[in-house]
N, C-alpha and C. Protein backbone atom coordinates (compact mmCIF):
# COMPACT_ATOMS: atom_id res chain seq x y z
N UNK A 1 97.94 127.38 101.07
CA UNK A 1 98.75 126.19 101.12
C UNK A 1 100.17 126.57 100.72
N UNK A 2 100.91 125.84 101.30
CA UNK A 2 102.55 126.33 101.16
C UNK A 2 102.46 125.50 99.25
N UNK A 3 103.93 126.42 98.95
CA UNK A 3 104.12 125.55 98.03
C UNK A 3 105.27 124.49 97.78
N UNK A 4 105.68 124.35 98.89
CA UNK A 4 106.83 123.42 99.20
C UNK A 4 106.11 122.44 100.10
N UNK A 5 106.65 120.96 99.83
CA UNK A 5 105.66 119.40 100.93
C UNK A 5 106.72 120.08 102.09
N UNK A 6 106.33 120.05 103.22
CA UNK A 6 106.78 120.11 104.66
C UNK A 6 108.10 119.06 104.52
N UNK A 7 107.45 117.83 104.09
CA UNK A 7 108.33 116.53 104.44
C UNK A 7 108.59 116.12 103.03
N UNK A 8 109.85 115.75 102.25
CA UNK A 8 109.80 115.66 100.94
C UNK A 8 110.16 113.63 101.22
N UNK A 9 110.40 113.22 102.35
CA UNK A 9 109.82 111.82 102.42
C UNK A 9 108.75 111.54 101.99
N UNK A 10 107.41 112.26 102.95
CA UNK A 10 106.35 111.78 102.19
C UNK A 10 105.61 112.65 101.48
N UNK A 11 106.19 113.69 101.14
CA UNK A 11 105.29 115.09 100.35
C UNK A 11 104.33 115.50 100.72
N UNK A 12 103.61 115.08 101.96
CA UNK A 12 102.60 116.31 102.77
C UNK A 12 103.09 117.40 102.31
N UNK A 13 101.94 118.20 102.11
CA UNK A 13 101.73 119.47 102.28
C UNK A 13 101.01 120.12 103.52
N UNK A 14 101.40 121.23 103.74
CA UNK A 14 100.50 121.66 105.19
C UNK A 14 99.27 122.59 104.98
N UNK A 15 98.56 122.84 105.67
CA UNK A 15 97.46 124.01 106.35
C UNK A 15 96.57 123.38 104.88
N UNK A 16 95.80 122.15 104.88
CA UNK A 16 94.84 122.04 104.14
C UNK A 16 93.47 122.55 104.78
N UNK A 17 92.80 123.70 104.60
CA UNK A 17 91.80 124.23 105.51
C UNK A 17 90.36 124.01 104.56
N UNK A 18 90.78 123.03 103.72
CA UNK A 18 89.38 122.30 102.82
C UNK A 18 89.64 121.00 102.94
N UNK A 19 88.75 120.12 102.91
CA UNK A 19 89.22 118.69 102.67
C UNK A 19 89.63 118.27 101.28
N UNK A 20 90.06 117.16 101.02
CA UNK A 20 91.23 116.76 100.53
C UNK A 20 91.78 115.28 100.22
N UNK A 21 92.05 115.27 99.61
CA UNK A 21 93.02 113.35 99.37
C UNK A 21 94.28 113.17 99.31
N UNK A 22 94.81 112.72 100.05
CA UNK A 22 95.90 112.30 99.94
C UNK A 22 96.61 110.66 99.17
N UNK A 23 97.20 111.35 98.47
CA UNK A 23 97.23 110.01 97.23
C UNK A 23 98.80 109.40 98.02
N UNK A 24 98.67 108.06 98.70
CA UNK A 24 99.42 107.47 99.43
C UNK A 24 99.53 105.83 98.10
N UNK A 25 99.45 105.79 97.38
CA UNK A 25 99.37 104.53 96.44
C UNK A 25 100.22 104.48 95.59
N UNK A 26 101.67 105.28 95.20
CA UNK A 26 102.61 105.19 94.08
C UNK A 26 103.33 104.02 94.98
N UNK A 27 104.57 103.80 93.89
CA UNK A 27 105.31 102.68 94.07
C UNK A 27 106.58 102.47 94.89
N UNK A 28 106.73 103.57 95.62
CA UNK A 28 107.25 104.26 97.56
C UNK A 28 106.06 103.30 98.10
N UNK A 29 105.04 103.40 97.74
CA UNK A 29 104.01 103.09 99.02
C UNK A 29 103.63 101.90 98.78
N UNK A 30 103.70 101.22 97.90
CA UNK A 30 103.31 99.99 97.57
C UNK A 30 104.41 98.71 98.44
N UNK A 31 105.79 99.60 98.28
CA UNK A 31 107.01 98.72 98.92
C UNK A 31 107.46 98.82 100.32
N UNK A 32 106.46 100.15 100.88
CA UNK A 32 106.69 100.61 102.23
C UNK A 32 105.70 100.99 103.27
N UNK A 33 105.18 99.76 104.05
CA UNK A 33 103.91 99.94 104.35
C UNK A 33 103.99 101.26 105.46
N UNK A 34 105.41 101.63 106.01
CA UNK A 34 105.41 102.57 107.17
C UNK A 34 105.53 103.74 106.53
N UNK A 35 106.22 103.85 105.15
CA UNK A 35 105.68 105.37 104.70
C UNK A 35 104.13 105.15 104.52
N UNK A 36 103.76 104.80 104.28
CA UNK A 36 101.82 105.01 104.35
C UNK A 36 101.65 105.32 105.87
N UNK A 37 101.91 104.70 106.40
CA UNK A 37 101.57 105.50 107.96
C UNK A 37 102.18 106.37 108.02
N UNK A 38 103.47 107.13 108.15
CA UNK A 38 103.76 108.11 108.30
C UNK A 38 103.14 109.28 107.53
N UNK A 39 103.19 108.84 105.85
CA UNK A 39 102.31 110.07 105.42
C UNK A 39 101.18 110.34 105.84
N UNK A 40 100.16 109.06 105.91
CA UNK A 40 98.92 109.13 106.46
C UNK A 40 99.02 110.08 107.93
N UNK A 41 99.73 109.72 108.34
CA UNK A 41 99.59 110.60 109.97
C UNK A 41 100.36 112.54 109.36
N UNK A 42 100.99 112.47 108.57
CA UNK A 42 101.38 113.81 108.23
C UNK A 42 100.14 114.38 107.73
N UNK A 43 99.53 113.67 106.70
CA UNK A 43 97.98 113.92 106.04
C UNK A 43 96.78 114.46 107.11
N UNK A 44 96.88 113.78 108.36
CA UNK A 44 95.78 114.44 108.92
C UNK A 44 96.20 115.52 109.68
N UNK A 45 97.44 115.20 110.15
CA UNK A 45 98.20 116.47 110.83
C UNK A 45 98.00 117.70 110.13
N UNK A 46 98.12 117.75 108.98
CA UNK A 46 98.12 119.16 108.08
C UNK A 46 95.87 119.02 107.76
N UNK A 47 95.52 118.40 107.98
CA UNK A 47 94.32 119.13 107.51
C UNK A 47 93.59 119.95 109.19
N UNK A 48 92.76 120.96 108.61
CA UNK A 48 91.78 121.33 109.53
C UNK A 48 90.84 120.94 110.23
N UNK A 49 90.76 121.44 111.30
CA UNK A 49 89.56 120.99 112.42
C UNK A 49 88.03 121.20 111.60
N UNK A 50 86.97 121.00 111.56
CA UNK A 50 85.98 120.65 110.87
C UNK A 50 86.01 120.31 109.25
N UNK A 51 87.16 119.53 108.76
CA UNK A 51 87.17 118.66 107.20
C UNK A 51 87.69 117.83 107.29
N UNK A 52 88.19 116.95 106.35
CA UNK A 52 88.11 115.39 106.29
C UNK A 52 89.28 115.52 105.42
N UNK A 53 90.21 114.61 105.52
CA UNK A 53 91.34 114.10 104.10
C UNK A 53 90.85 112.63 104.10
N UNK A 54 90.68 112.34 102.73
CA UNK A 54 90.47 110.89 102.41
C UNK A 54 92.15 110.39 102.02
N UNK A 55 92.47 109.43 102.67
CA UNK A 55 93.69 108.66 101.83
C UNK A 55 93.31 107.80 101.29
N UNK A 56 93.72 107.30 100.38
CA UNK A 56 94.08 106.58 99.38
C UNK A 56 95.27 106.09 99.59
N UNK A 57 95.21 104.53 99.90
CA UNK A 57 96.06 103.99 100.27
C UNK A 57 96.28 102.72 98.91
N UNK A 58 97.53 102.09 99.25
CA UNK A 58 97.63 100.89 98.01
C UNK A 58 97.34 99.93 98.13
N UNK A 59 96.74 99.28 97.23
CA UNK A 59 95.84 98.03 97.38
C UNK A 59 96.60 96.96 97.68
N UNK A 60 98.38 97.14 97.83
CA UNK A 60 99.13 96.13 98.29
C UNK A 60 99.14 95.38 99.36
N UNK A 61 98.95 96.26 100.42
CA UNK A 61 98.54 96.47 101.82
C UNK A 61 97.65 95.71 102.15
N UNK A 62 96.32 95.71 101.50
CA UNK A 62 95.40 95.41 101.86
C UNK A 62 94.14 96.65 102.84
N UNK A 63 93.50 96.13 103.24
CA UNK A 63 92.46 97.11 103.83
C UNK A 63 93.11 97.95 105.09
N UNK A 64 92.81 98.89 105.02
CA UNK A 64 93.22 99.81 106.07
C UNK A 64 93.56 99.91 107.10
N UNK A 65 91.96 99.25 107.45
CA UNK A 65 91.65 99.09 108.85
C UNK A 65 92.61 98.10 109.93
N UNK A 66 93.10 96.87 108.96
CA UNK A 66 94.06 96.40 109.46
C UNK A 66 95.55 96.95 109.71
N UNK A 67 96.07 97.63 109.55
CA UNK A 67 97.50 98.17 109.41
C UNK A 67 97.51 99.71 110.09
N UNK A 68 96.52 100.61 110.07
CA UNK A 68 96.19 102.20 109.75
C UNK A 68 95.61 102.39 110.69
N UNK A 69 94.28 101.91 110.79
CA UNK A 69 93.85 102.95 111.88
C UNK A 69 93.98 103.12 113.02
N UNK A 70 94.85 102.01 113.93
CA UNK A 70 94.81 101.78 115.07
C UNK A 70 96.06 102.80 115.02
N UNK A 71 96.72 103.09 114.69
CA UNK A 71 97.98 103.96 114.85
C UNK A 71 97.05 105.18 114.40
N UNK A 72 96.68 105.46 113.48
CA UNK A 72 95.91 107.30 113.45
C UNK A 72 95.14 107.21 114.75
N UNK A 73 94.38 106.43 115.19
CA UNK A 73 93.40 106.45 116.91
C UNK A 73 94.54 106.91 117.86
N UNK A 74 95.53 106.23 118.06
CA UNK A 74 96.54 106.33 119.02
C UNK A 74 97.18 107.77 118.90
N UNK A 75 97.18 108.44 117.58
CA UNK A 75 98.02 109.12 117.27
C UNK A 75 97.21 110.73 117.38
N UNK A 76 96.07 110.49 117.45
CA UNK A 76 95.10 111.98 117.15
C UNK A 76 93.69 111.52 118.06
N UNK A 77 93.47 112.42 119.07
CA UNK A 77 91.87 112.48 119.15
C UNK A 77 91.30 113.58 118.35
N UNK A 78 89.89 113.40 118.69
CA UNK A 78 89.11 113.98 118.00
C UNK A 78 89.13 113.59 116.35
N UNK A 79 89.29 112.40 115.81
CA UNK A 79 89.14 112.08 114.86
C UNK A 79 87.76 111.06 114.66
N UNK A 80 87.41 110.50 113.33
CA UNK A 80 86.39 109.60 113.01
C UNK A 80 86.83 108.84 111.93
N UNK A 81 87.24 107.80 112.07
CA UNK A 81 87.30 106.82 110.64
C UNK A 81 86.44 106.13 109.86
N UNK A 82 86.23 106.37 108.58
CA UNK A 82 85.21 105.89 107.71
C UNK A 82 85.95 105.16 106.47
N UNK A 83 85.92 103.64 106.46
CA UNK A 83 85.75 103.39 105.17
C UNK A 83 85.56 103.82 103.69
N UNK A 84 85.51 104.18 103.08
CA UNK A 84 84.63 104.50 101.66
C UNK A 84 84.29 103.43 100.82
N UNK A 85 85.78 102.82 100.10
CA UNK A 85 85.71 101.91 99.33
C UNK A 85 86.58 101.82 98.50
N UNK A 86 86.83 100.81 97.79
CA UNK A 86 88.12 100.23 97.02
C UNK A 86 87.89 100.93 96.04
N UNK A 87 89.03 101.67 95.77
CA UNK A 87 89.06 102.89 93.96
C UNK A 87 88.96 101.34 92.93
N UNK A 88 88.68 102.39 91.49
CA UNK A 88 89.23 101.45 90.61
C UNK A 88 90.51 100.96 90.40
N UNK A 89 91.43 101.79 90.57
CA UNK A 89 93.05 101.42 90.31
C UNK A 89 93.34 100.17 91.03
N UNK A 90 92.55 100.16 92.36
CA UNK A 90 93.14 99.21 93.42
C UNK A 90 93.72 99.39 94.84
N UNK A 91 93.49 100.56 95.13
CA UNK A 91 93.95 101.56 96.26
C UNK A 91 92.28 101.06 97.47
N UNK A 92 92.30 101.31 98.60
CA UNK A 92 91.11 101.54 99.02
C UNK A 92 91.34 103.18 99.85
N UNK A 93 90.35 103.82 100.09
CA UNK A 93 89.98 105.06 100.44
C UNK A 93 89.63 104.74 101.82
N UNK A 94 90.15 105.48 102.70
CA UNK A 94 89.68 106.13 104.58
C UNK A 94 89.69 107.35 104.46
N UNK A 95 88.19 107.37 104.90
CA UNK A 95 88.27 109.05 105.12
C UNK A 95 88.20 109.64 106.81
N UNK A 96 89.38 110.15 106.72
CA UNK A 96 89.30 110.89 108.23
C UNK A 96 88.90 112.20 108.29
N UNK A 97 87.39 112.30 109.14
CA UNK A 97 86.97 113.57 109.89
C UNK A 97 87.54 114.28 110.92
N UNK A 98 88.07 115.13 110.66
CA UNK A 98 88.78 115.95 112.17
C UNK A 98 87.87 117.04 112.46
N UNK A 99 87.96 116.51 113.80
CA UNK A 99 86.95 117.34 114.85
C UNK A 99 87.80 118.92 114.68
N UNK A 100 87.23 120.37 114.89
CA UNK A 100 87.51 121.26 115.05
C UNK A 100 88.34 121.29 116.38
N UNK A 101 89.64 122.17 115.80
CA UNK A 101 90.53 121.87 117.14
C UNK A 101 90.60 123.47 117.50
């Protein structure tokens, strides 16, 4: 893994070749629902073909599925979106599977 974020907008990091979380829930993300998509889409961009990054998104938002996934579908095949579930803090968790590319 580099040790510099690619993007210091949203602090991706690249070549995650394990799965991973991406913590999308500080208070940037709480006030900006399009940096959560953008990081979120940097987040899967940098992980590997057979692992998963879970985001963690802010519970400001609301659920994911409404706002998120239809833009990661549009944005990547070979993906799978899964639910998990609402953290304690208040964030809820998607975990994206990427198909081996």
């Amino acid at each position: 893994m580099n040790d510099e974020p690619t993007d210091t907008k949203t602090g991706t990091y690249r070549d995650h070749t394990v799965s991973w979380s991406a913590n999308l829930e500080g208070p940037r993300h709480a006030a900006d629902r399009e940096l959560i998509v953008e990081a979120a889409l940097d987040a899967v961009e940098a992980t590997a073909g057979g692992t998963h990054v879970n985001l963690v998104t802010h519970g400001d938002h609301g659920r994911p599925e409404r706002y998120l996934w239809d833009e990661l579908e549009a944005a990547f095949d070979g993906i799978k979106l899964e639910y998990v579930d609402r953290c304690g803090c208040g964030g809820h968790v998607t975990r994206v599977h990427v198909e081996e590319r």
